[in-house]
PDB file of N, CA and C in Angstrom:
ATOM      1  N   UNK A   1      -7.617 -11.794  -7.173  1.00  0.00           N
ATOM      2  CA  UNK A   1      -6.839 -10.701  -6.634  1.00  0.00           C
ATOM      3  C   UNK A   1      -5.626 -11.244  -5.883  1.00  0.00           C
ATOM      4  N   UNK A   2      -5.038 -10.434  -6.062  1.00  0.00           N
ATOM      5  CA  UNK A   2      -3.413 -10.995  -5.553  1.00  0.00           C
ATOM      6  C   UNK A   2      -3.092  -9.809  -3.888  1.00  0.00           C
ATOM      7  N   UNK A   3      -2.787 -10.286  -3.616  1.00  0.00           N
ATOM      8  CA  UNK A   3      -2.000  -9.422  -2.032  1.00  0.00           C
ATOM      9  C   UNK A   3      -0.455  -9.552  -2.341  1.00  0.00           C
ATOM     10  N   UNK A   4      -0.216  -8.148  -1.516  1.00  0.00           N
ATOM     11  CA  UNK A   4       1.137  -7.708  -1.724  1.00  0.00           C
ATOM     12  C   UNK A   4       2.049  -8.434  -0.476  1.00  0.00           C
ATOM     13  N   UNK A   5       3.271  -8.894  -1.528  1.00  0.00           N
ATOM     14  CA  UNK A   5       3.886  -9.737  -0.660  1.00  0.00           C
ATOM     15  C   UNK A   5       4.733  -9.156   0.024  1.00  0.00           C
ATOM     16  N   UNK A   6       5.720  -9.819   1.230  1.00  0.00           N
ATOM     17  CA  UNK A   6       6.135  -9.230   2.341  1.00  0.00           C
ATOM     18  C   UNK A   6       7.285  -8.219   1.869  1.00  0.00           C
ATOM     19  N   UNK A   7       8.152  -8.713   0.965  1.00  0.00           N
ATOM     20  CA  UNK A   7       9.141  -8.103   0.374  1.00  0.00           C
ATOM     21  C   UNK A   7       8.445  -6.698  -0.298  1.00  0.00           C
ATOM     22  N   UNK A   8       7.369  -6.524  -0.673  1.00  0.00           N
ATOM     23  CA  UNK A   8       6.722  -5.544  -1.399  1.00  0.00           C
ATOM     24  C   UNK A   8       5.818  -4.274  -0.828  1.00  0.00           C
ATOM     25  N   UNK A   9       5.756  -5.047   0.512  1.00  0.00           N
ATOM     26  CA  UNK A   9       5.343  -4.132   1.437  1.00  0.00           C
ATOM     27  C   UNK A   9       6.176  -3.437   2.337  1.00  0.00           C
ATOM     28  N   UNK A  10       7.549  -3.869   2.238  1.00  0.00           N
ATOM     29  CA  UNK A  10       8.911  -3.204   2.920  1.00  0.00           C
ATOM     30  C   UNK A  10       9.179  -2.168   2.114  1.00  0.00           C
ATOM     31  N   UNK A  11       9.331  -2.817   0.432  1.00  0.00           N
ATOM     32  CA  UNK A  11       9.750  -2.124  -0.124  1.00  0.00           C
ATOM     33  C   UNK A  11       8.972  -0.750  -0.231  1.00  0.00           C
ATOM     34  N   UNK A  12       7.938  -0.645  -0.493  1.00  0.00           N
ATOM     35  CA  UNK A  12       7.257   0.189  -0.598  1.00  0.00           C
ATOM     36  C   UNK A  12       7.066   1.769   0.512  1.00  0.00           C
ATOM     37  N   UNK A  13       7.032   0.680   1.835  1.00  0.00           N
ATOM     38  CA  UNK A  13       7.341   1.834   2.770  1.00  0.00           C
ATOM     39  C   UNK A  13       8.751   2.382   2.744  1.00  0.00           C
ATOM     40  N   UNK A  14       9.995   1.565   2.579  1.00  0.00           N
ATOM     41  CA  UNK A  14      11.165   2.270   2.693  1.00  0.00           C
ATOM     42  C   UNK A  14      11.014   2.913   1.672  1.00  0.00           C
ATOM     43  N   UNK A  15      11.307   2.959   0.287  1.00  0.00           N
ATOM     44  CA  UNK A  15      11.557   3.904  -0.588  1.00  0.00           C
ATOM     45  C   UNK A  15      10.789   5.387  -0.205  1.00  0.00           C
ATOM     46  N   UNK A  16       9.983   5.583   0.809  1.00  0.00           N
ATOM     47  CA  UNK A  16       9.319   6.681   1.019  1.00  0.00           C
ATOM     48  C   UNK A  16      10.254   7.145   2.016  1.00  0.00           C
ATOM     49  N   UNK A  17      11.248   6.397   2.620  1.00  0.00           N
ATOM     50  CA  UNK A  17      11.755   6.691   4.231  1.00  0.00           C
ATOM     51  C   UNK A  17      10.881   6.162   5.729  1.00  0.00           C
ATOM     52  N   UNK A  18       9.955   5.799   5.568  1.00  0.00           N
ATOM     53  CA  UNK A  18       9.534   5.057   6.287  1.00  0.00           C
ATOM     54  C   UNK A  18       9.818   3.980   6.887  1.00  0.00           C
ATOM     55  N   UNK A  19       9.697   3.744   8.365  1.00  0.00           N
ATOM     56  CA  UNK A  19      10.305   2.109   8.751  1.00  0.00           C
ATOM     57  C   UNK A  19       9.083   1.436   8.466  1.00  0.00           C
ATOM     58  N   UNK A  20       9.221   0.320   8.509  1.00  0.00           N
ATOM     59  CA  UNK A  20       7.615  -0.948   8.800  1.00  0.00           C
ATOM     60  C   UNK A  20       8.601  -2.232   8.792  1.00  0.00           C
ATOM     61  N   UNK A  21       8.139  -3.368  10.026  1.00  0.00           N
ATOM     62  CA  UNK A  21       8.463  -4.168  10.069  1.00  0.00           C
ATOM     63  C   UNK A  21       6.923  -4.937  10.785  1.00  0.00           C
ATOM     64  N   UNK A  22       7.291  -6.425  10.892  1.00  0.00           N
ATOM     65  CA  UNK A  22       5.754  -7.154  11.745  1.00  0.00           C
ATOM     66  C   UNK A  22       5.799  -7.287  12.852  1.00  0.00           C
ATOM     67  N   UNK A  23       4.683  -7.366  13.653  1.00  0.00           N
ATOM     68  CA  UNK A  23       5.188  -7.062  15.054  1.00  0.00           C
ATOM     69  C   UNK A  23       5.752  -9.013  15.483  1.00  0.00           C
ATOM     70  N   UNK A  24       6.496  -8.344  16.600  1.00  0.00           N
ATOM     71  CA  UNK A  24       7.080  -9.926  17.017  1.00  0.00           C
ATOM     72  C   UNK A  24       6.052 -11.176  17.521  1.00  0.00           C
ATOM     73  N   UNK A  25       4.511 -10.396  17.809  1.00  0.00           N
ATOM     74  CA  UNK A  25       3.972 -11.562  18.405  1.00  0.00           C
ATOM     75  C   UNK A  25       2.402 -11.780  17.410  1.00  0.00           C
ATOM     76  N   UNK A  26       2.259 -11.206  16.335  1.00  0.00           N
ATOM     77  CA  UNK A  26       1.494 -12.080  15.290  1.00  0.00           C
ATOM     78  C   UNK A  26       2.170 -11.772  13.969  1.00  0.00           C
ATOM     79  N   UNK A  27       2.198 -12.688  13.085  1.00  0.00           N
ATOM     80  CA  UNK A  27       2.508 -12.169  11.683  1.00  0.00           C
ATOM     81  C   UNK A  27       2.398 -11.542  10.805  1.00  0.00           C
ATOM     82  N   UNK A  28       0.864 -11.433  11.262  1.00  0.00           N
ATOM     83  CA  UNK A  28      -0.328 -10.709  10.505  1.00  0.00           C
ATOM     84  C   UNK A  28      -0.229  -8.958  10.262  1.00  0.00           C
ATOM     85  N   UNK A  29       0.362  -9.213  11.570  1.00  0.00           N
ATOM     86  CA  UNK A  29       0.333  -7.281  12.000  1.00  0.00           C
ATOM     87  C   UNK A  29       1.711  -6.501  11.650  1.00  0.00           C
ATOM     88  N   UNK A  30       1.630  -5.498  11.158  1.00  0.00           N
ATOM     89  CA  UNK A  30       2.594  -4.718  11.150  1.00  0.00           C
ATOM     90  C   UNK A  30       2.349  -3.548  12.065  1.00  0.00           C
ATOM     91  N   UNK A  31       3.522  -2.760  11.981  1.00  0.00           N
ATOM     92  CA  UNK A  31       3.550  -1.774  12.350  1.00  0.00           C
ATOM     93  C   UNK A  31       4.883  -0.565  11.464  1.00  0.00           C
ATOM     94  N   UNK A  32       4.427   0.682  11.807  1.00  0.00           N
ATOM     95  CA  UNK A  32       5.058   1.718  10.948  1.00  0.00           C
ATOM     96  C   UNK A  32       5.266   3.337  11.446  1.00  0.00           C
ATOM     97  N   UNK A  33       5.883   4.232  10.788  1.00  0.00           N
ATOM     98  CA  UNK A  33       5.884   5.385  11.226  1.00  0.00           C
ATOM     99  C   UNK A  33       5.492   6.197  10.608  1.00  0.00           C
ATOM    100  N   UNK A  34       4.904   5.613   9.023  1.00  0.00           N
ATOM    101  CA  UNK A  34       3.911   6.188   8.298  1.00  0.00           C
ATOM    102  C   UNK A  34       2.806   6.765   9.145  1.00  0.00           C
ATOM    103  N   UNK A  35       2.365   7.869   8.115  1.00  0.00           N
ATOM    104  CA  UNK A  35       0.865   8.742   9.292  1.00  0.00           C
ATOM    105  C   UNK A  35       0.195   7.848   8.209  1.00  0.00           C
ATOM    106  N   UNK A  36      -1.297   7.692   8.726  1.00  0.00           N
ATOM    107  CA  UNK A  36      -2.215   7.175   7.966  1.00  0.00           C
ATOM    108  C   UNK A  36      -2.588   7.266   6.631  1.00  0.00           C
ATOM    109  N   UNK A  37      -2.494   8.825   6.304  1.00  0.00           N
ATOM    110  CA  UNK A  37      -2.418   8.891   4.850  1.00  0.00           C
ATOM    111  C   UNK A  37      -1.532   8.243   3.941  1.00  0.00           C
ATOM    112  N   UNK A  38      -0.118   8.194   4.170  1.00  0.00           N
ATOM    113  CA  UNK A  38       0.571   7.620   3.717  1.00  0.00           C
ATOM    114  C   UNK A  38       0.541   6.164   3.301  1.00  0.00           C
ATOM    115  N   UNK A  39       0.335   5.949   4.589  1.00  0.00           N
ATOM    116  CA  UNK A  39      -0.558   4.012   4.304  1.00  0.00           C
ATOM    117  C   UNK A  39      -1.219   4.078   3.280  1.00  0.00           C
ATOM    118  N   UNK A  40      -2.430   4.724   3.177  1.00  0.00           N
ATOM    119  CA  UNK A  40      -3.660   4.163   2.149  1.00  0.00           C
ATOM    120  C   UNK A  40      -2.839   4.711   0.866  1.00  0.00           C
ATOM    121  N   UNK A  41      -1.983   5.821   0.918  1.00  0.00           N
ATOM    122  CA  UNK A  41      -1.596   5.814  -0.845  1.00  0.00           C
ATOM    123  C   UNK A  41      -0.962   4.820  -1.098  1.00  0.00           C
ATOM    124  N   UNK A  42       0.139   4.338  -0.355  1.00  0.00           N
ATOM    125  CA  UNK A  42       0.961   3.467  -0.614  1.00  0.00           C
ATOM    126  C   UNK A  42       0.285   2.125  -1.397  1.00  0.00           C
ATOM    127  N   UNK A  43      -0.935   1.491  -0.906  1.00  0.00           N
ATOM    128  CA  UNK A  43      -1.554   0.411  -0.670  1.00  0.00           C
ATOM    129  C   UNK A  43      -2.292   1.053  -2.425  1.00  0.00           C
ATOM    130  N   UNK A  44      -3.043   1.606  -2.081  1.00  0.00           N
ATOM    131  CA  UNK A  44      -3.744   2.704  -3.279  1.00  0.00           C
ATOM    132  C   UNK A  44      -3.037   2.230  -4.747  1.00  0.00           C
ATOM    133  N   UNK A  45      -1.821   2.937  -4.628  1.00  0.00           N
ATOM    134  CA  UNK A  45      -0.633   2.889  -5.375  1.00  0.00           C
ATOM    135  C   UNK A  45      -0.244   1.763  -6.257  1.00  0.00           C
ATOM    136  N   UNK A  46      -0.242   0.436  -5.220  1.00  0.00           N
ATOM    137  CA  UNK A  46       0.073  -0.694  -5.415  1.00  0.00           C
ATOM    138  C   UNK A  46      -1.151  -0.904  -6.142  1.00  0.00           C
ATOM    139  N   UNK A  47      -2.185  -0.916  -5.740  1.00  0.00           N
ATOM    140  CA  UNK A  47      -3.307  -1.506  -6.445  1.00  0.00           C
ATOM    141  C   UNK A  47      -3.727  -1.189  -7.745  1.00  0.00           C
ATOM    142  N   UNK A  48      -3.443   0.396  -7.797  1.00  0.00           N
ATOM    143  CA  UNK A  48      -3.333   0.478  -9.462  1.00  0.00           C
ATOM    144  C   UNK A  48      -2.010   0.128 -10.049  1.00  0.00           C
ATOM    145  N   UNK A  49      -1.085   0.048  -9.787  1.00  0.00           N
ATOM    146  CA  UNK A  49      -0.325  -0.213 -10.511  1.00  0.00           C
ATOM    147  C   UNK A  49      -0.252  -1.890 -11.353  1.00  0.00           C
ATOM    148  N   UNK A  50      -1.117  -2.613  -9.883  1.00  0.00           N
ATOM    149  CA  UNK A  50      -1.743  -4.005 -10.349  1.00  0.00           C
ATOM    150  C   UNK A  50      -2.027  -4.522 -10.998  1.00  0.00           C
ATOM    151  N   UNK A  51      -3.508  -3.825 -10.909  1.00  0.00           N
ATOM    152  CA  UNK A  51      -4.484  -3.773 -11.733  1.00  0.00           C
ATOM    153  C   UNK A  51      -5.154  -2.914 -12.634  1.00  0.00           C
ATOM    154  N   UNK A  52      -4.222  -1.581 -12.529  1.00  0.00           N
ATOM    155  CA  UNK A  52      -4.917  -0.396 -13.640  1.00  0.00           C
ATOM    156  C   UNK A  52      -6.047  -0.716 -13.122  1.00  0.00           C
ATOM    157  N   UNK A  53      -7.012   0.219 -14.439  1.00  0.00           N
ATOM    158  CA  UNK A  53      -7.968   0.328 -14.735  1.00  0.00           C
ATOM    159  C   UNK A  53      -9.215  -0.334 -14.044  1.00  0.00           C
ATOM    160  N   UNK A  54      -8.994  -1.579 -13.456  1.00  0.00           N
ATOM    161  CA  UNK A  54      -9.876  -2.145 -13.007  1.00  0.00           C
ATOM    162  C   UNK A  54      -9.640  -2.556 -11.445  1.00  0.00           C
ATOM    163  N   UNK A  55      -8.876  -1.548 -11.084  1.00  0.00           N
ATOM    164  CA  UNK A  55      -9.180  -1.696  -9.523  1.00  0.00           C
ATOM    165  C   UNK A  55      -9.532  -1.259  -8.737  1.00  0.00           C
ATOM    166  N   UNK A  56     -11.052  -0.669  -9.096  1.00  0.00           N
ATOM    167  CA  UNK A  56     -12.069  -0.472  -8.786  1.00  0.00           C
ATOM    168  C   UNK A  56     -13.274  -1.482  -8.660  1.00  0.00           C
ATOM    169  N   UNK A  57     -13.364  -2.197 -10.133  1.00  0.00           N
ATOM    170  CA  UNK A  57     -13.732  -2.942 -10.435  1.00  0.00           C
ATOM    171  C   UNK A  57     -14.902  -4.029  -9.210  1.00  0.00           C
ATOM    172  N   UNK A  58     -14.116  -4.384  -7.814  1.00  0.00           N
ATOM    173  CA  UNK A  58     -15.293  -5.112  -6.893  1.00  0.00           C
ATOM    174  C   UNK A  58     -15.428  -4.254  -5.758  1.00  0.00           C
ATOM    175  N   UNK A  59     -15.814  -3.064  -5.927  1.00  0.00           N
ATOM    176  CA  UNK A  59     -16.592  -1.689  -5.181  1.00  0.00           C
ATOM    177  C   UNK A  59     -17.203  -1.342  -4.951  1.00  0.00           C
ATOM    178  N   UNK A  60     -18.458  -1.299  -4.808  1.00  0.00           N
ATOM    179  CA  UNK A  60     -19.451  -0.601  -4.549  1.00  0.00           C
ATOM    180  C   UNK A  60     -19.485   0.780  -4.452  1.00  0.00           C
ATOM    181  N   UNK A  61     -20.054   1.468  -5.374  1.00  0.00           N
ATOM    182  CA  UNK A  61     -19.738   3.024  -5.796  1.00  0.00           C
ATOM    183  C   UNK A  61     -20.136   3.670  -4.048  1.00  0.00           C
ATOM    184  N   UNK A  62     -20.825   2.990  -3.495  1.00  0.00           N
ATOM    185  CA  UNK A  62     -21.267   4.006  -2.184  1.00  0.00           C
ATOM    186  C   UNK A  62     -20.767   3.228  -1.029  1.00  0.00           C
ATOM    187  N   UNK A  63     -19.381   2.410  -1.419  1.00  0.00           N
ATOM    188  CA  UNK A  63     -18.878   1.408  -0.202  1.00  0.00           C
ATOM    189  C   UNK A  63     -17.372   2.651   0.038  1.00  0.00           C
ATOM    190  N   UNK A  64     -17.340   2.197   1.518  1.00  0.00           N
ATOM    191  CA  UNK A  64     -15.852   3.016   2.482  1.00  0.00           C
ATOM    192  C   UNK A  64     -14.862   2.589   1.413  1.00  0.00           C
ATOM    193  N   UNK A  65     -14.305   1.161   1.112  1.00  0.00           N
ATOM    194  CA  UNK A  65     -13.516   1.341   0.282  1.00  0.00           C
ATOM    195  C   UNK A  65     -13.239   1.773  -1.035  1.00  0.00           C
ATOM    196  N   UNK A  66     -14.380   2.253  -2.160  1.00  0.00           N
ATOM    197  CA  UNK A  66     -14.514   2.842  -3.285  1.00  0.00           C
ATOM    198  C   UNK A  66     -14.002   4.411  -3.174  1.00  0.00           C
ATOM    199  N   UNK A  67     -14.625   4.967  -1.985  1.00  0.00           N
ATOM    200  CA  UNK A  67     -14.476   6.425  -1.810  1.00  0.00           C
ATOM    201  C   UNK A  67     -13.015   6.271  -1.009  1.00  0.00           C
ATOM    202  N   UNK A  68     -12.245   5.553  -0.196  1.00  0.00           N
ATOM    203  CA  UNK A  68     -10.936   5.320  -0.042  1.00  0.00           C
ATOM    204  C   UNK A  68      -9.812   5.916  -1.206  1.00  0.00           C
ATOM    205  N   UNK A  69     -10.414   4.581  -2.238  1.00  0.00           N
ATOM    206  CA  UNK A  69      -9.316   3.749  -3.127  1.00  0.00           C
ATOM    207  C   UNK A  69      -9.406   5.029  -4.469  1.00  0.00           C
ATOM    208  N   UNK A  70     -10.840   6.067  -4.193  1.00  0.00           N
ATOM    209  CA  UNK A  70     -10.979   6.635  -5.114  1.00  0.00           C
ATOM    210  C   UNK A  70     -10.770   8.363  -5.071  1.00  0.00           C
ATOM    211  N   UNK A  71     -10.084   8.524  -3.969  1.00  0.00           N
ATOM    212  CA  UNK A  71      -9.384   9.522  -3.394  1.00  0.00           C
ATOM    213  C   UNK A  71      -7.651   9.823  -4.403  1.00  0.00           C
ATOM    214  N   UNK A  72      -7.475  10.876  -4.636  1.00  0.00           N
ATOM    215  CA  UNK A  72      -6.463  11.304  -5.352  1.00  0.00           C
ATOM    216  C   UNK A  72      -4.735  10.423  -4.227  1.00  0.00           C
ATOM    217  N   UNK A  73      -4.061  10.595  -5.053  1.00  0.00           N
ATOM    218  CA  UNK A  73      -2.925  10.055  -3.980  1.00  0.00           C
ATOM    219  C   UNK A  73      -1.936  11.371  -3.778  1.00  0.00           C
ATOM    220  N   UNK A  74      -1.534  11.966  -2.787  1.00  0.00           N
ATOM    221  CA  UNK A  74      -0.441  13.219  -2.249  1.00  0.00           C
ATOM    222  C   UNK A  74       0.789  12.477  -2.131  1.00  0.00           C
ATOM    223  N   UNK A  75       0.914  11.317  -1.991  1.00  0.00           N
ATOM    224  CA  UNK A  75       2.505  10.974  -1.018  1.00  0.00           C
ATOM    225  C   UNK A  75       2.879  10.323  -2.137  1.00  0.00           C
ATOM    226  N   UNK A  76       4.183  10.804  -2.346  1.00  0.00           N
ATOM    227  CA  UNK A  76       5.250  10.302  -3.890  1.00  0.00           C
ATOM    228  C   UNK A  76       5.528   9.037  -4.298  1.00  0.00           C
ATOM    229  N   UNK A  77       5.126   8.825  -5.247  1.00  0.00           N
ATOM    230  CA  UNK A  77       5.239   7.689  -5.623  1.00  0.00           C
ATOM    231  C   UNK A  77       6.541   6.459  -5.130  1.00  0.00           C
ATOM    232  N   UNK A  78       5.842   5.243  -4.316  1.00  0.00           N
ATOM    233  CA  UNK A  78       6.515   4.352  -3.594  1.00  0.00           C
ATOM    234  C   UNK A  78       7.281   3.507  -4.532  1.00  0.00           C
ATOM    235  N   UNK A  79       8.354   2.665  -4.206  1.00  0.00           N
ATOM    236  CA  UNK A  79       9.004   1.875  -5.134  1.00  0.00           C
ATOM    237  C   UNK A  79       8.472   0.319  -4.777  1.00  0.00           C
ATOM    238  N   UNK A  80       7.893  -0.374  -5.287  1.00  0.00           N
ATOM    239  CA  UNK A  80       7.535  -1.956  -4.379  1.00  0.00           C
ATOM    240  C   UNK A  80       8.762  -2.750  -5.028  1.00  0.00           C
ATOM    241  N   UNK A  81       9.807  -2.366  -5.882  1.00  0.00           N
ATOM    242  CA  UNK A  81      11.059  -3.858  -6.043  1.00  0.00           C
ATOM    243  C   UNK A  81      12.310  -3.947  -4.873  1.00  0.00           C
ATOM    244  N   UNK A  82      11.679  -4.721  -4.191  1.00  0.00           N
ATOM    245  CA  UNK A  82      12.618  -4.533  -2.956  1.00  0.00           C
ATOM    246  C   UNK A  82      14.319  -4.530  -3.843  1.00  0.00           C
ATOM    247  N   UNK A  83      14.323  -5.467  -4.702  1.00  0.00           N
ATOM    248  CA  UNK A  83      15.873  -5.066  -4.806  1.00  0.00           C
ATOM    249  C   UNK A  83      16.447  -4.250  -5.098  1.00  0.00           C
ATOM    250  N   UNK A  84      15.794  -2.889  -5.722  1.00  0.00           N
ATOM    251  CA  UNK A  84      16.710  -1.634  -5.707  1.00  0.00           C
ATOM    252  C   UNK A  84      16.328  -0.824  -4.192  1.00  0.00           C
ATOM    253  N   UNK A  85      15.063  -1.208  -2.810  1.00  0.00           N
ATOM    254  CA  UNK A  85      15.178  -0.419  -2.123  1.00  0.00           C
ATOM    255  C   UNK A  85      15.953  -0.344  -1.227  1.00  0.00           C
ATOM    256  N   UNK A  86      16.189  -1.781  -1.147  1.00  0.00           N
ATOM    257  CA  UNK A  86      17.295  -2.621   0.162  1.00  0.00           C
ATOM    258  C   UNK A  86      18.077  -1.664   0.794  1.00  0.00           C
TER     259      UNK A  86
END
Protein backbone atom coordinates (compact mmCIF):
# COMPACT_ATOMS: atom_id res chain seq x y z
CA UNK A 1 0.00 0.00 0.00
CA UNK A 2 1.16 3.29 -0.92
CA UNK A 3 0.32 6.68 1.24
CA UNK A 4 -0.60 9.81 -0.24
CA UNK A 5 2.09 12.11 -0.75
CA UNK A 6 2.41 15.65 0.56
CA UNK A 7 1.79 17.33 -2.75
CA UNK A 8 -1.42 15.06 -3.03
CA UNK A 9 -2.80 15.78 0.05
CA UNK A 10 -2.75 19.69 -0.64
CA UNK A 11 -3.92 19.03 -3.70
CA UNK A 12 -6.77 17.32 -2.83
CA UNK A 13 -8.00 19.56 -0.09
CA UNK A 14 -7.57 22.74 -2.22
CA UNK A 15 -9.41 21.73 -5.26
CA UNK A 16 -12.43 21.43 -2.79
CA UNK A 17 -11.56 25.11 -1.39
CA UNK A 18 -10.26 23.99 1.59
CA UNK A 19 -6.97 25.20 3.35
CA UNK A 20 -4.61 22.29 4.94
CA UNK A 21 -1.17 22.86 5.66
CA UNK A 22 1.30 20.81 8.62
CA UNK A 23 1.43 22.11 11.71
CA UNK A 24 4.83 23.99 12.45
CA UNK A 25 5.87 21.79 15.34
CA UNK A 26 5.49 18.01 14.06
CA UNK A 27 5.42 16.91 10.48
CA UNK A 28 3.25 14.34 10.96
CA UNK A 29 0.23 16.50 11.75
CA UNK A 30 -1.83 18.52 9.74
CA UNK A 31 -4.35 20.65 10.14
CA UNK A 32 -7.54 21.99 8.03
CA UNK A 33 -10.88 23.71 7.70
CA UNK A 34 -12.40 20.75 6.26
CA UNK A 35 -15.46 19.42 8.65
CA UNK A 36 -14.77 15.83 9.24
CA UNK A 37 -16.80 14.45 6.66
CA UNK A 38 -15.02 15.97 4.15
CA UNK A 39 -11.71 14.48 5.37
CA UNK A 40 -12.78 10.85 5.21
CA UNK A 41 -14.23 11.36 1.52
CA UNK A 42 -11.36 12.99 0.42
CA UNK A 43 -8.96 10.16 1.83
CA UNK A 44 -11.95 7.57 0.73
CA UNK A 45 -11.65 9.04 -2.72
CA UNK A 46 -8.03 8.71 -3.01
CA UNK A 47 -8.10 5.22 -2.04
CA UNK A 48 -10.35 4.10 -4.63
CA UNK A 49 -9.11 5.82 -7.11
CA UNK A 50 -5.74 3.83 -6.09
CA UNK A 51 -6.72 0.92 -5.79
CA UNK A 52 -10.29 0.39 -7.28
CA UNK A 53 -11.79 -2.49 -6.59
CA UNK A 54 -9.64 -3.74 -4.03
CA UNK A 55 -9.55 -1.23 -1.48
CA UNK A 56 -11.31 -2.89 0.65
CA UNK A 57 -9.46 -5.72 0.24
CA UNK A 58 -7.33 -5.65 4.13
CA UNK A 59 -10.76 -4.97 6.16
CA UNK A 60 -12.39 -6.69 8.19
CA UNK A 61 -16.10 -6.70 7.18
CA UNK A 62 -17.01 -5.79 11.01
CA UNK A 63 -13.75 -3.44 11.48
CA UNK A 64 -14.36 0.83 12.07
CA UNK A 65 -12.44 1.16 9.02
CA UNK A 66 -14.49 -1.17 6.50
CA UNK A 67 -17.80 0.52 7.60
CA UNK A 68 -15.75 4.06 7.23
CA UNK A 69 -14.19 3.37 3.81
CA UNK A 70 -17.57 1.67 2.93
CA UNK A 71 -19.83 4.58 3.43
CA UNK A 72 -21.11 6.36 0.15
CA UNK A 73 -18.96 9.66 -0.55
CA UNK A 74 -21.29 13.37 -0.52
CA UNK A 75 -18.33 15.87 -0.99
CA UNK A 76 -17.36 16.42 -4.87
CA UNK A 77 -15.02 14.86 -6.23
CA UNK A 78 -11.28 16.15 -5.10
CA UNK A 79 -8.49 16.76 -7.65
CA UNK A 80 -5.03 15.02 -6.10
CA UNK A 81 -2.57 16.55 -9.33
CA UNK A 82 -1.24 19.28 -7.54
CA UNK A 83 -0.19 20.82 -10.83
CA UNK A 84 -3.42 21.87 -12.15
CA UNK A 85 -4.57 22.81 -8.35
CA UNK A 86 -1.72 25.20 -7.49
Amino acid sequence: MVNMQKKEVIAGFRSLGYLVGQTYYNHTLWKTNAPPEAIYDIFKQYKKEKYGEDYLKNCNEKSLPYIILNREIKTPEANFDYAQVQ
